[in-house]
PDB file of N, CA and C in Angstrom:
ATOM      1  N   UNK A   1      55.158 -29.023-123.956  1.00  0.00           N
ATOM      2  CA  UNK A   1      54.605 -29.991-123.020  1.00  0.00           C
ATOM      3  C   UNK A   1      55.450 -30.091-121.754  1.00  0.00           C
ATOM      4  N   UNK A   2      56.702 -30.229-121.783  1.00  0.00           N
ATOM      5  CA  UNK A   2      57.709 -29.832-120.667  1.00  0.00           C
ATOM      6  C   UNK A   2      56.976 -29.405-119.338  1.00  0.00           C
ATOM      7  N   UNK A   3      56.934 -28.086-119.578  1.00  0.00           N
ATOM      8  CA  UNK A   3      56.721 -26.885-118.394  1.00  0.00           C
ATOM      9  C   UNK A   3      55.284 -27.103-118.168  1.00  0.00           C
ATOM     10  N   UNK A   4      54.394 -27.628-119.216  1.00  0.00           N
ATOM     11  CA  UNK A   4      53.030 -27.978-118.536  1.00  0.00           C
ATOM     12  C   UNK A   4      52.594 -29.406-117.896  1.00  0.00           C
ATOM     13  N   UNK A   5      53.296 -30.249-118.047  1.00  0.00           N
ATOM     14  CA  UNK A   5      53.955 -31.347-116.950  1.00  0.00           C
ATOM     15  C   UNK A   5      54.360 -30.866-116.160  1.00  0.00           C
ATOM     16  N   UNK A   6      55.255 -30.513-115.790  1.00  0.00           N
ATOM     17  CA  UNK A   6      56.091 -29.962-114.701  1.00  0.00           C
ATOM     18  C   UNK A   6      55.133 -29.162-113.738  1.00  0.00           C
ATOM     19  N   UNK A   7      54.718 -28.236-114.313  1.00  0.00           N
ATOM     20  CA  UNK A   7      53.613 -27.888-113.408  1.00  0.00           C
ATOM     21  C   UNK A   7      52.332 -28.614-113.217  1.00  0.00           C
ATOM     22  N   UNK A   8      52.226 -29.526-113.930  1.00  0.00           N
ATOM     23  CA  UNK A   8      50.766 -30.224-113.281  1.00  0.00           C
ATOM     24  C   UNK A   8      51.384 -31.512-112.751  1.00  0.00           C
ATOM     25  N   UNK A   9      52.333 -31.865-112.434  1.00  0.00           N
ATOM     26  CA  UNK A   9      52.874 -32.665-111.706  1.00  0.00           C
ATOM     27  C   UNK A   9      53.109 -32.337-110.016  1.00  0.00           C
ATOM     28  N   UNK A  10      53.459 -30.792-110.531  1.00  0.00           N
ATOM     29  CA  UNK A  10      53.889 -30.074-109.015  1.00  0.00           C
ATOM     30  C   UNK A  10      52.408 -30.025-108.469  1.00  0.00           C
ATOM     31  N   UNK A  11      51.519 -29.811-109.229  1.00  0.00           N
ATOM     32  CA  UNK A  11      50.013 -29.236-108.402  1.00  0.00           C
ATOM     33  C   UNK A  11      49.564 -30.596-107.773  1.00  0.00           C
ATOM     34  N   UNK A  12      49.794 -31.767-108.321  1.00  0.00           N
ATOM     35  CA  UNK A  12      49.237 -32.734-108.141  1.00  0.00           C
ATOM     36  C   UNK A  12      49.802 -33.383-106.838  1.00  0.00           C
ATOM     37  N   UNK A  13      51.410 -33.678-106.408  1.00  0.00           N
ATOM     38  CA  UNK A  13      52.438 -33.246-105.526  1.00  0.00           C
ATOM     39  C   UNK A  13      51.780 -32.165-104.350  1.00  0.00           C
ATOM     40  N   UNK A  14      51.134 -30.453-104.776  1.00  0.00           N
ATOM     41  CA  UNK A  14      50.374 -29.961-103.437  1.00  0.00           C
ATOM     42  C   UNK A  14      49.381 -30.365-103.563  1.00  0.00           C
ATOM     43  N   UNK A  15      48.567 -31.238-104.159  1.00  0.00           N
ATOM     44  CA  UNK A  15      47.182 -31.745-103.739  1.00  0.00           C
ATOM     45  C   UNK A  15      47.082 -32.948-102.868  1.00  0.00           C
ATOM     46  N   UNK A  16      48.462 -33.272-102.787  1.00  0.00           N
ATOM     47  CA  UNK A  16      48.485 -34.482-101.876  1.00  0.00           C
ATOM     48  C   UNK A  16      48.846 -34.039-100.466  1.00  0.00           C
ATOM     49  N   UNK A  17      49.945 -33.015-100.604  1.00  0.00           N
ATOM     50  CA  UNK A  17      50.158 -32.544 -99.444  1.00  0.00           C
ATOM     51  C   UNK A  17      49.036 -31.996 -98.703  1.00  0.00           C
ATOM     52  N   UNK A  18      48.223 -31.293 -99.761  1.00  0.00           N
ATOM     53  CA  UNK A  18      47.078 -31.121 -98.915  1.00  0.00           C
ATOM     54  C   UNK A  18      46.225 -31.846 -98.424  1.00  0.00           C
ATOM     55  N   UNK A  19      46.241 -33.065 -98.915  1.00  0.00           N
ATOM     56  CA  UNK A  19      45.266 -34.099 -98.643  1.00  0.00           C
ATOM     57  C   UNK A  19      45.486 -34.498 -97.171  1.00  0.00           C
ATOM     58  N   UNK A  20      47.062 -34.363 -96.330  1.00  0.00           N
ATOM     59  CA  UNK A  20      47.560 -34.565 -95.505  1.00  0.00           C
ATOM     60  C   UNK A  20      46.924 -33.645 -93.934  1.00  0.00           C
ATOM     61  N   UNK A  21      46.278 -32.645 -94.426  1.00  0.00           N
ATOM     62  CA  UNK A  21      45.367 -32.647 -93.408  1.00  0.00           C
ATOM     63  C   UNK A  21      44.078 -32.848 -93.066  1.00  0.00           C
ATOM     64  N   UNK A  22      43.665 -33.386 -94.054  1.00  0.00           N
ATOM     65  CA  UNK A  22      41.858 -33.992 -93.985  1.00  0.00           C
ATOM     66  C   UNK A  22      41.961 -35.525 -93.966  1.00  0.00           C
ATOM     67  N   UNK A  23      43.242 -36.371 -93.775  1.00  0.00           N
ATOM     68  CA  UNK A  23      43.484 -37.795 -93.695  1.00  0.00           C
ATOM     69  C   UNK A  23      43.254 -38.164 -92.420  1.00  0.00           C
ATOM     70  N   UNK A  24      42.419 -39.354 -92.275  1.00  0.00           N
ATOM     71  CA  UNK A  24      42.009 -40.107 -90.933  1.00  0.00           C
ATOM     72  C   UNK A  24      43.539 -40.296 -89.808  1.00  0.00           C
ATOM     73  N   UNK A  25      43.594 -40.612 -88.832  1.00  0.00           N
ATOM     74  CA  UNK A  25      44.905 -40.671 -88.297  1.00  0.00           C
ATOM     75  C   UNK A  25      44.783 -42.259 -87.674  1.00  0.00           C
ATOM     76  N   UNK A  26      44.317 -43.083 -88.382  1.00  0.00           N
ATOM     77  CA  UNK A  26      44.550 -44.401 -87.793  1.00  0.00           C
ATOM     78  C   UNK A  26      45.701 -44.705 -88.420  1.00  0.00           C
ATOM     79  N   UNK A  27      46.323 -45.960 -87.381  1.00  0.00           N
ATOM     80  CA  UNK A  27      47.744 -46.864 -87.808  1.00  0.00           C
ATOM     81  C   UNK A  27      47.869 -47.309 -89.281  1.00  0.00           C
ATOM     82  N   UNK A  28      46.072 -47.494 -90.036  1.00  0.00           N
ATOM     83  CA  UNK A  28      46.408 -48.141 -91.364  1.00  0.00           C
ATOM     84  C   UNK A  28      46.450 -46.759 -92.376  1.00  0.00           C
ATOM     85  N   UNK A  29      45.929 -46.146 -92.052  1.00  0.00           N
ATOM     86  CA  UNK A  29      45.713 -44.585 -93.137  1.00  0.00           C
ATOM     87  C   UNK A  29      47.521 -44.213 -93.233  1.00  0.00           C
ATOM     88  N   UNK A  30      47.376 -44.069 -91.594  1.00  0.00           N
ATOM     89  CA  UNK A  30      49.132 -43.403 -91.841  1.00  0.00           C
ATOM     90  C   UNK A  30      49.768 -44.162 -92.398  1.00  0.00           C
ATOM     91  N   UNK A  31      49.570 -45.778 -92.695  1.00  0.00           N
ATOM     92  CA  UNK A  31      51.254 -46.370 -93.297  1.00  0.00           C
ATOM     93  C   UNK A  31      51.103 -46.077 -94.962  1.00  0.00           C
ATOM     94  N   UNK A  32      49.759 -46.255 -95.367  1.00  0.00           N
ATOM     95  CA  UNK A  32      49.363 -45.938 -96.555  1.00  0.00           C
ATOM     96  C   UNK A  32      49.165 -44.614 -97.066  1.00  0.00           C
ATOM     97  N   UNK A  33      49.261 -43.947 -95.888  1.00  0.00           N
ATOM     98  CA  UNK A  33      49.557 -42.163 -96.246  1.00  0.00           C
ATOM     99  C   UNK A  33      50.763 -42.178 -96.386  1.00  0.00           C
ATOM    100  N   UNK A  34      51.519 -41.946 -96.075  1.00  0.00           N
ATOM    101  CA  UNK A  34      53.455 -42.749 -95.861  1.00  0.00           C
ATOM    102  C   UNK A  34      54.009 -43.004 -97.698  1.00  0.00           C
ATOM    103  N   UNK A  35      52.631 -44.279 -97.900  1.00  0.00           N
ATOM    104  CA  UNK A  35      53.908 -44.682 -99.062  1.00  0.00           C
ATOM    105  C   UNK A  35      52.968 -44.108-100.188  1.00  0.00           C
ATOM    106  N   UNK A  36      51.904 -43.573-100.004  1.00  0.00           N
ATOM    107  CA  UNK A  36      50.952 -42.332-101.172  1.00  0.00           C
ATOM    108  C   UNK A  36      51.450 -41.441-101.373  1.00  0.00           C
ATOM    109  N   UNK A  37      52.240 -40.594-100.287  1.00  0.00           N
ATOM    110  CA  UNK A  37      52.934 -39.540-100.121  1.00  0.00           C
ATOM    111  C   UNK A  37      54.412 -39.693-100.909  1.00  0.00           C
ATOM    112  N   UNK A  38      54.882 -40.453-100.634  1.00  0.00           N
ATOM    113  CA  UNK A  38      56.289 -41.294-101.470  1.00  0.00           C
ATOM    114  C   UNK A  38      56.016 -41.072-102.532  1.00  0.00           C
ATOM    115  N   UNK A  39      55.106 -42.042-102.977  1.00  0.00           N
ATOM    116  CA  UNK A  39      54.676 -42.013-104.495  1.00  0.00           C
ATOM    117  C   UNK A  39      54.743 -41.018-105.480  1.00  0.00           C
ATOM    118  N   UNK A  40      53.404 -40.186-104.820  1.00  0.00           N
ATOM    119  CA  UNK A  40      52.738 -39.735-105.178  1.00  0.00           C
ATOM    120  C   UNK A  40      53.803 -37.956-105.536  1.00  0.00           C
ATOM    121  N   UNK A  41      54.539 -37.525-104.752  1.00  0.00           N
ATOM    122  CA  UNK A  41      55.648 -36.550-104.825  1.00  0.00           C
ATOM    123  C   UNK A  41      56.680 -36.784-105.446  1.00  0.00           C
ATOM    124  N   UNK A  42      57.156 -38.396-105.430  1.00  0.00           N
ATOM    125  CA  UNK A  42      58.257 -38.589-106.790  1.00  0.00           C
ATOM    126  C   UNK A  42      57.826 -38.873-108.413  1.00  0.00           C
ATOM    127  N   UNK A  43      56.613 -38.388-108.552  1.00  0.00           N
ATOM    128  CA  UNK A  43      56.102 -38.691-110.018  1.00  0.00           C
ATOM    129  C   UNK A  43      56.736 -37.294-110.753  1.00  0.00           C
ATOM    130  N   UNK A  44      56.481 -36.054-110.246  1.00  0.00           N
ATOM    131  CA  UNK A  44      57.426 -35.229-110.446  1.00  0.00           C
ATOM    132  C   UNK A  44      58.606 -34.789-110.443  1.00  0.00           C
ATOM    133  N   UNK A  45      59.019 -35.187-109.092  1.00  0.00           N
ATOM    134  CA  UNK A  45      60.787 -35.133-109.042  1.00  0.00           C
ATOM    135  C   UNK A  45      60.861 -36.174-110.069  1.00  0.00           C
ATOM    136  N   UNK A  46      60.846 -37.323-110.713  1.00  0.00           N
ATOM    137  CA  UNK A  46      61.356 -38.176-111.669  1.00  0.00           C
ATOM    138  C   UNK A  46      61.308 -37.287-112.985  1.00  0.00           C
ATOM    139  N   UNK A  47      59.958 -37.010-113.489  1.00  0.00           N
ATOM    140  CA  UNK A  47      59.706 -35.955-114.180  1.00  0.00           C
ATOM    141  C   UNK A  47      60.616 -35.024-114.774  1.00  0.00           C
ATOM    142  N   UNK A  48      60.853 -34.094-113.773  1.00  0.00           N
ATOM    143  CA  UNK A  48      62.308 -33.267-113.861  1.00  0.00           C
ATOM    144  C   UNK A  48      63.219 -33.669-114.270  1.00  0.00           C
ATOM    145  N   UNK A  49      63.633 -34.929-113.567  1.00  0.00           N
ATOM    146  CA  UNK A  49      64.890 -35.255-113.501  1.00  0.00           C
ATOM    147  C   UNK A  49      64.868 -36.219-115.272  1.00  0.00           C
ATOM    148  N   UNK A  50      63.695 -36.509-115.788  1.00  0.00           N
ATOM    149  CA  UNK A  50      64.133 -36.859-117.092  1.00  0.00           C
ATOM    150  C   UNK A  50      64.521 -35.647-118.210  1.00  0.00           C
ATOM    151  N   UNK A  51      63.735 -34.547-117.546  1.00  0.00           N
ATOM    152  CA  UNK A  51      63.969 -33.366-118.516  1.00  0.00           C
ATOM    153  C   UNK A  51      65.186 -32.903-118.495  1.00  0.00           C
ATOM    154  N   UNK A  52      66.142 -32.995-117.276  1.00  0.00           N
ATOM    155  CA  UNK A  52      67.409 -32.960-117.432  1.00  0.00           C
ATOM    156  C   UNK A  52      68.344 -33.612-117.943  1.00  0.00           C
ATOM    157  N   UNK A  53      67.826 -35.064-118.019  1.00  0.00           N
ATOM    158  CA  UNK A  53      68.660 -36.021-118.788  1.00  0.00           C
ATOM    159  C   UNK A  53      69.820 -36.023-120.118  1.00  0.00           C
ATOM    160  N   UNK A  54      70.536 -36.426-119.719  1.00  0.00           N
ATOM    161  CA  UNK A  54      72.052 -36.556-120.675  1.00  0.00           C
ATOM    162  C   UNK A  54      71.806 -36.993-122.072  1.00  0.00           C
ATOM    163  N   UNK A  55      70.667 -38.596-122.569  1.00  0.00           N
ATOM    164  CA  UNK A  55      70.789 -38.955-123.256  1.00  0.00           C
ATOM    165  C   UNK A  55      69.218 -39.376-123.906  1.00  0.00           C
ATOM    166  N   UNK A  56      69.165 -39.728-124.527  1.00  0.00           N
ATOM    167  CA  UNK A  56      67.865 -40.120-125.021  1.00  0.00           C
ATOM    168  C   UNK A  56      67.237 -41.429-123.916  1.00  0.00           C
ATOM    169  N   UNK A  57      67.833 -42.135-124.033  1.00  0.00           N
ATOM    170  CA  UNK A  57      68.181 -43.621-123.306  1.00  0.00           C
ATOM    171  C   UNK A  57      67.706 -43.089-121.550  1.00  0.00           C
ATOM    172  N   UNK A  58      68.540 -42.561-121.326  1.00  0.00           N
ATOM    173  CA  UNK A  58      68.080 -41.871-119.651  1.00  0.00           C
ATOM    174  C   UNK A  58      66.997 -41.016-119.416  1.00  0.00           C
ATOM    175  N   UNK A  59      66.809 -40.452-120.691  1.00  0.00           N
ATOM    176  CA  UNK A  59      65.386 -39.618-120.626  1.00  0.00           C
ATOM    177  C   UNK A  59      64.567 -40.668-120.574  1.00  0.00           C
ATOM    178  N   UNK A  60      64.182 -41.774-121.557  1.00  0.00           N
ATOM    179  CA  UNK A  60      63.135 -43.029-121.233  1.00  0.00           C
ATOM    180  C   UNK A  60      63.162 -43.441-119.933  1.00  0.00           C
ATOM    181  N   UNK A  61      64.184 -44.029-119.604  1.00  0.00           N
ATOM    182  CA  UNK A  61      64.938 -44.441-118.139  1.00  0.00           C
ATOM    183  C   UNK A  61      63.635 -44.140-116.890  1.00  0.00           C
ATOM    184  N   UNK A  62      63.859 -42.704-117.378  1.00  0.00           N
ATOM    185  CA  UNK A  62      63.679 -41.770-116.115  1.00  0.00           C
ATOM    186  C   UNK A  62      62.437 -41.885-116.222  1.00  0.00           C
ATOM    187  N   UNK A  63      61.426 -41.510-117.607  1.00  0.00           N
ATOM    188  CA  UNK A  63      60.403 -41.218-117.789  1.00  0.00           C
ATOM    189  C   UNK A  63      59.652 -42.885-116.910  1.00  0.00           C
ATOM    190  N   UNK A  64      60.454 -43.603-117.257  1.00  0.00           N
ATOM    191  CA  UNK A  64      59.547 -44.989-116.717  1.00  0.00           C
ATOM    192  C   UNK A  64      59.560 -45.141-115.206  1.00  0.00           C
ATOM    193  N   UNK A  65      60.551 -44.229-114.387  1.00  0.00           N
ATOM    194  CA  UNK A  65      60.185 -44.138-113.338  1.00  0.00           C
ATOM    195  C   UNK A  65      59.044 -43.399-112.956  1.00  0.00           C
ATOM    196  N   UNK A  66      59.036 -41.855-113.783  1.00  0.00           N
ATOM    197  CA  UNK A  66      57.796 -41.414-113.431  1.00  0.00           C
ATOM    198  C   UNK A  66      56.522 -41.784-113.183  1.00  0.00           C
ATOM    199  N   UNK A  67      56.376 -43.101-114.395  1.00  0.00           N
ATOM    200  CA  UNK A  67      55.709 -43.766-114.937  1.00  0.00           C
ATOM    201  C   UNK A  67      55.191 -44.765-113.980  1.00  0.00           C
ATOM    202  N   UNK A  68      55.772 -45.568-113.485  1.00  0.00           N
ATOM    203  CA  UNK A  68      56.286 -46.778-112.096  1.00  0.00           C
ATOM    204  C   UNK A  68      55.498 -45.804-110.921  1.00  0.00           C
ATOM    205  N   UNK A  69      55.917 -44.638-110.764  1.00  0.00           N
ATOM    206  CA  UNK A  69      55.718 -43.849-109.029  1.00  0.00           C
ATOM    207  C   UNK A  69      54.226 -43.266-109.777  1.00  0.00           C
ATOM    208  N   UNK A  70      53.516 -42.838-110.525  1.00  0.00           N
ATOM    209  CA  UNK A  70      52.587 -42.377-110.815  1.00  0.00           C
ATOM    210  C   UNK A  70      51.411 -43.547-110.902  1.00  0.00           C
ATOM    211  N   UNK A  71      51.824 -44.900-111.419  1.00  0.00           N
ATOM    212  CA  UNK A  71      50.716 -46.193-111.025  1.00  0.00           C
ATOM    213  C   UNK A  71      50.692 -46.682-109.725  1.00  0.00           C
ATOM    214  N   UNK A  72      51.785 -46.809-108.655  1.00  0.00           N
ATOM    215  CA  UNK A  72      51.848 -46.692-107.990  1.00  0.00           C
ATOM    216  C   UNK A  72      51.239 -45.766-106.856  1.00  0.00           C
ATOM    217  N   UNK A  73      51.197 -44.720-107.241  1.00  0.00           N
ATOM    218  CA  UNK A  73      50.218 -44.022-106.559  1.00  0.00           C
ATOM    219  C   UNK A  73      49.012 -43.695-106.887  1.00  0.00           C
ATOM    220  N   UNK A  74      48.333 -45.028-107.500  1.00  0.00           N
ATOM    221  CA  UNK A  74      46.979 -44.728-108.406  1.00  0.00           C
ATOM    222  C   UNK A  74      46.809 -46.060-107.008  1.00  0.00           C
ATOM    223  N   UNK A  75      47.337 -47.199-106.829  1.00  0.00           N
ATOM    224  CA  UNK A  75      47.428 -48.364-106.057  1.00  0.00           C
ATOM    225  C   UNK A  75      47.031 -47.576-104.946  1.00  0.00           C
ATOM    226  N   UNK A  76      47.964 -46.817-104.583  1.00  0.00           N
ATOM    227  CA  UNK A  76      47.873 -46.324-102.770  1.00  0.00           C
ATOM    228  C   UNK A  76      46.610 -45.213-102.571  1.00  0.00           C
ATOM    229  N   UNK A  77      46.114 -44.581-103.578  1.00  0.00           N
ATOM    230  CA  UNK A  77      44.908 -44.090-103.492  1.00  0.00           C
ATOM    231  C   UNK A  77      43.872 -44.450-103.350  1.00  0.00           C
ATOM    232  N   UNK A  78      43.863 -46.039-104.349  1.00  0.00           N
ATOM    233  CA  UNK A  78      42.987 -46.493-104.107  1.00  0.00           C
ATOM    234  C   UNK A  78      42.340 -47.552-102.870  1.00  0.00           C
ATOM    235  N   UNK A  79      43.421 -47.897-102.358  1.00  0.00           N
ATOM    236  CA  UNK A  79      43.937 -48.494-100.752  1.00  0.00           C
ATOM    237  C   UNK A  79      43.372 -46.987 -99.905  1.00  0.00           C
ATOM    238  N   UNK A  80      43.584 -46.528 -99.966  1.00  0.00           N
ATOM    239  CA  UNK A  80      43.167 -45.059 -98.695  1.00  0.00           C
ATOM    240  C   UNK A  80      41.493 -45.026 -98.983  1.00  0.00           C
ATOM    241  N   UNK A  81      41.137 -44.531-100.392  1.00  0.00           N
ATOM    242  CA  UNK A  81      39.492 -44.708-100.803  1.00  0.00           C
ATOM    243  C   UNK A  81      38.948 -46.026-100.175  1.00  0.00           C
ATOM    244  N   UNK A  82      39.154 -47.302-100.220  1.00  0.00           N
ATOM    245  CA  UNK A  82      38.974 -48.199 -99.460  1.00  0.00           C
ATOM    246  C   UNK A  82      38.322 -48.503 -98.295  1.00  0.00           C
ATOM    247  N   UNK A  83      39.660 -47.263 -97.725  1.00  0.00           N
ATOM    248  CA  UNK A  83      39.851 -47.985 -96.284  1.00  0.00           C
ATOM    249  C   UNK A  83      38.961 -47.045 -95.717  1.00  0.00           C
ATOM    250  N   UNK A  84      39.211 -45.995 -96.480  1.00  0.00           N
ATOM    251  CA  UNK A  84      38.123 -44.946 -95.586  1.00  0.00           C
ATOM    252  C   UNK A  84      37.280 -43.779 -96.458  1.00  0.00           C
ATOM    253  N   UNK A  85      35.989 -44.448 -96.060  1.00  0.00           N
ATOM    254  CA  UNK A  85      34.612 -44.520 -97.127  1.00  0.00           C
ATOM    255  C   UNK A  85      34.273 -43.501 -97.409  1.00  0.00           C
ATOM    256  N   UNK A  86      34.370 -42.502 -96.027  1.00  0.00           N
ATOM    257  CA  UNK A  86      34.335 -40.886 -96.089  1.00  0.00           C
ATOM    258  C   UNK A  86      35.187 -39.604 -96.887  1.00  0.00           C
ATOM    259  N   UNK A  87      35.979 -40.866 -97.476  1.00  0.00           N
ATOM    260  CA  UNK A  87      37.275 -39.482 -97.694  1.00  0.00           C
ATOM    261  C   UNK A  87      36.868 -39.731 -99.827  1.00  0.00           C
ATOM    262  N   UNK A  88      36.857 -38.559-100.144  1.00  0.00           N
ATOM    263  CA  UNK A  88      36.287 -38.508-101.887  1.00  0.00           C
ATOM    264  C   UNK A  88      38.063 -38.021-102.241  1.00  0.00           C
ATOM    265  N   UNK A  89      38.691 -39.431-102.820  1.00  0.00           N
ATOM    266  CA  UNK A  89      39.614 -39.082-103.649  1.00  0.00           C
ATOM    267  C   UNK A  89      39.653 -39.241-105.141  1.00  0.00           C
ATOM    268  N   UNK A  90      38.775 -39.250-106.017  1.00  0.00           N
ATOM    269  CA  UNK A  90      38.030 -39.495-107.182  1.00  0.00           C
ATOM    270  C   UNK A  90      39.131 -38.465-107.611  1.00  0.00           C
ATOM    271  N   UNK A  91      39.257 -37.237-107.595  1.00  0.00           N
ATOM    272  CA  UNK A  91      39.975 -36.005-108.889  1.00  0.00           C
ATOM    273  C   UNK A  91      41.257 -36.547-108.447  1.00  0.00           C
ATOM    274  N   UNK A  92      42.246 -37.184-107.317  1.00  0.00           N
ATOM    275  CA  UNK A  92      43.204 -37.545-107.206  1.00  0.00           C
ATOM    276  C   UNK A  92      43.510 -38.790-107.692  1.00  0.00           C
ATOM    277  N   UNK A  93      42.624 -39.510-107.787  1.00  0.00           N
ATOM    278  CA  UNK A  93      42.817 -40.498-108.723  1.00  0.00           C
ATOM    279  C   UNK A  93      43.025 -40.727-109.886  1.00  0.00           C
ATOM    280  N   UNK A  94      41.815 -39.693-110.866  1.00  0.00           N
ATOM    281  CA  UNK A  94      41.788 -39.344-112.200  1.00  0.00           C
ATOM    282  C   UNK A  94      43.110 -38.507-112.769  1.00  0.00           C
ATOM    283  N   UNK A  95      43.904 -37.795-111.974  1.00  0.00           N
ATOM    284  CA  UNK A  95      44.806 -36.858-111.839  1.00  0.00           C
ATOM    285  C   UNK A  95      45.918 -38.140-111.978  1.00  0.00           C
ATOM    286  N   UNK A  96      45.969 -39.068-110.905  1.00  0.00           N
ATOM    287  CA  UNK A  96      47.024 -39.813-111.466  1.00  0.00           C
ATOM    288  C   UNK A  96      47.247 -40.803-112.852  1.00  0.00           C
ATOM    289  N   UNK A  97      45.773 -41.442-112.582  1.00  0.00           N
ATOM    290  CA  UNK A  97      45.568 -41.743-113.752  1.00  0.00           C
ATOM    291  C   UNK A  97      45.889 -41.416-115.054  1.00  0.00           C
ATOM    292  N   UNK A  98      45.673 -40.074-115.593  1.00  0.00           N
ATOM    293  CA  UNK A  98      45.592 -39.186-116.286  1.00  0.00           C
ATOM    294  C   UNK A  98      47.035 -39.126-116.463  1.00  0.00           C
ATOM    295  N   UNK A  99      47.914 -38.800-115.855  1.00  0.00           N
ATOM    296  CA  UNK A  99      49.531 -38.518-115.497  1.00  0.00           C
ATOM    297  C   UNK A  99      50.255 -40.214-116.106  1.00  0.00           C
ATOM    298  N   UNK A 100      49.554 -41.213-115.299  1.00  0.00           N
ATOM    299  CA  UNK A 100      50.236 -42.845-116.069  1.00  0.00           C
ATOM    300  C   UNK A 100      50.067 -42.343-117.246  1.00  0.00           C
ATOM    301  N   UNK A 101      48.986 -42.012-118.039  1.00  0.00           N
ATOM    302  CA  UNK A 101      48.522 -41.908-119.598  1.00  0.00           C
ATOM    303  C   UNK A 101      49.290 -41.093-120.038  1.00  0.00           C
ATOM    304  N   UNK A 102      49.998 -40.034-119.655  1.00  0.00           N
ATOM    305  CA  UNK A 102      50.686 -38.780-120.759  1.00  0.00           C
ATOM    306  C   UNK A 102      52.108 -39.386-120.307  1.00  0.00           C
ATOM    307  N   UNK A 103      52.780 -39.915-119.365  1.00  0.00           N
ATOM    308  CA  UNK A 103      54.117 -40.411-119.185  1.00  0.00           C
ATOM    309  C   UNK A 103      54.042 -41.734-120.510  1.00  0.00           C
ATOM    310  N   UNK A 104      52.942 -43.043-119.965  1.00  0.00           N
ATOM    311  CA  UNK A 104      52.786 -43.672-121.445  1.00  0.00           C
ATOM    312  C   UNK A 104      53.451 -43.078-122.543  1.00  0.00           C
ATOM    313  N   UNK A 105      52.718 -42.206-123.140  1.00  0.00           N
ATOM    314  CA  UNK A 105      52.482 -41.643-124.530  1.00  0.00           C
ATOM    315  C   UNK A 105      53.620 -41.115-124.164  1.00  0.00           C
ATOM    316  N   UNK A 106      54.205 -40.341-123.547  1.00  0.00           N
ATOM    317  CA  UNK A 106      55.486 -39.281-123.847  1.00  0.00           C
ATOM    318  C   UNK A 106      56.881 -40.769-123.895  1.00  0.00           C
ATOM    319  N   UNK A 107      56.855 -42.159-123.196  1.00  0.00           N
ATOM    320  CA  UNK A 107      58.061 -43.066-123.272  1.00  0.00           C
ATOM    321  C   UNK A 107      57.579 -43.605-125.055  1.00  0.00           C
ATOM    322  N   UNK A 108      56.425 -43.832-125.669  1.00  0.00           N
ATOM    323  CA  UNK A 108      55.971 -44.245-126.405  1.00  0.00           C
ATOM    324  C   UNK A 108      56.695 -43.607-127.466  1.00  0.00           C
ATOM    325  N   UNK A 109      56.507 -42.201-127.432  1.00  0.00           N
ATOM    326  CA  UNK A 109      57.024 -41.154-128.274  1.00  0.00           C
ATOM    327  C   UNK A 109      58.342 -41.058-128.570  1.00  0.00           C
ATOM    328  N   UNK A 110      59.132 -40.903-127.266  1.00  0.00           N
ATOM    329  CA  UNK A 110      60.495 -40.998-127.105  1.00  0.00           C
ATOM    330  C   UNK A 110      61.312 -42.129-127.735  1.00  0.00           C
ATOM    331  N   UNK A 111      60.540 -43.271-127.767  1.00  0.00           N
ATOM    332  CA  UNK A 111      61.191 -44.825-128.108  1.00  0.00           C
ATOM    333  C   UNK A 111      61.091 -44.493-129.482  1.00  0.00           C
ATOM    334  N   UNK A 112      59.867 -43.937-130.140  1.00  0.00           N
ATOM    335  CA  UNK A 112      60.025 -43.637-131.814  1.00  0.00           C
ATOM    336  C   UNK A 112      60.622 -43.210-132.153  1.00  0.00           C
ATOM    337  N   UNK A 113      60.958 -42.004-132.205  1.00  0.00           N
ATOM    338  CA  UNK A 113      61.475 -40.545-131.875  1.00  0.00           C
ATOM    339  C   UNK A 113      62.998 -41.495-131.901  1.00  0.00           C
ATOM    340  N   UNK A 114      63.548 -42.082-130.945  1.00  0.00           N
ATOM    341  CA  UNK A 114      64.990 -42.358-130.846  1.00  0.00           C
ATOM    342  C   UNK A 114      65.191 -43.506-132.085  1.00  0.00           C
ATOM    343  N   UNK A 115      64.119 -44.338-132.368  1.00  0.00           N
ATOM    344  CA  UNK A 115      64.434 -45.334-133.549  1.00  0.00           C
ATOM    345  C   UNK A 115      64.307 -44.418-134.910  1.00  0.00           C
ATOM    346  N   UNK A 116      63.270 -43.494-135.250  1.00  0.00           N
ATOM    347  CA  UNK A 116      63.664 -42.596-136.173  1.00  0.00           C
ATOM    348  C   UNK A 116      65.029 -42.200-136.726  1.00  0.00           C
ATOM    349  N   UNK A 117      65.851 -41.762-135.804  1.00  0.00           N
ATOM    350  CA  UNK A 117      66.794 -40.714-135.944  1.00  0.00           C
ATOM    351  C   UNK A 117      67.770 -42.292-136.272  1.00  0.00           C
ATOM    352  N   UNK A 118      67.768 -43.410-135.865  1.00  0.00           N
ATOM    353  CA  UNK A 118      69.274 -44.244-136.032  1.00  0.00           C
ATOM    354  C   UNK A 118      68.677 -44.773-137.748  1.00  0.00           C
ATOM    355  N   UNK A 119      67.238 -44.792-138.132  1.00  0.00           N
ATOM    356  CA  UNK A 119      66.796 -44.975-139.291  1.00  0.00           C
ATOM    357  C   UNK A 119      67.438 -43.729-140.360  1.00  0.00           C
ATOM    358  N   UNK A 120      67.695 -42.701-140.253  1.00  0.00           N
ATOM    359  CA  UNK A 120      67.997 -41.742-141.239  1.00  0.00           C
ATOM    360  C   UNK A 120      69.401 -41.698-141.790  1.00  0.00           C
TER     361      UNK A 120
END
């Protein structure tokens, strides 16, 4: 599961970038393009950075950031869909969506997984 996160995190990361040239250029799109873009690119870098993690404890840590920047950018998507009626971000939505749900389940896992092992 690793490396197929990792890469559908990264695709999701260039689907935003790409989104960056079919985005309206008013004052409200850009501030909310701004912090979608934020978001929406650290759901992966967090990602990573739990797979590198030292300890069990920092792997959760981390994973709940992923977790945090991936609802977060379910918020700012849906603020851009909003604001501007023309633009179909439906698979970027479901995509994040989808991403809150497997970070869920993977901190869910991890929290067992670590109470297991002090049980044996």
């Amino acid at each position: 599961m690793s490396q197929q996160l990792k890469d559908r995190t990264k695709a999701f990361a260039e689907a935003l970038i790409h989104l960056g040239s079919e985005r309206p250029r008013s004052a409200t799109a850009e501030t909310i393009w701004t912090q979608l873009l934020r978001s929406g690119l650290s759901v992966g870098a967090n990602y990573r950075s739990a797979c590198c993690a030292r300890s069990r404890a920092e792997f959760v840590a981390k994973l709940h950031i992923a977790r945090e920047e991936a609802d977060e950018t379910q918020y700012w998507i849906e603020l851009m869909q909003e604001s501007v009626k023309d633009l179909d971000l439906s698979a970027l939505l479901k995509e994040a969506q989808e991403l809150t749900a497997i970070l869920t389940v993977s901190i869910s896992t991890a929290k067992r997984n670590s109470a297991a092992s002090y049980t044996r």
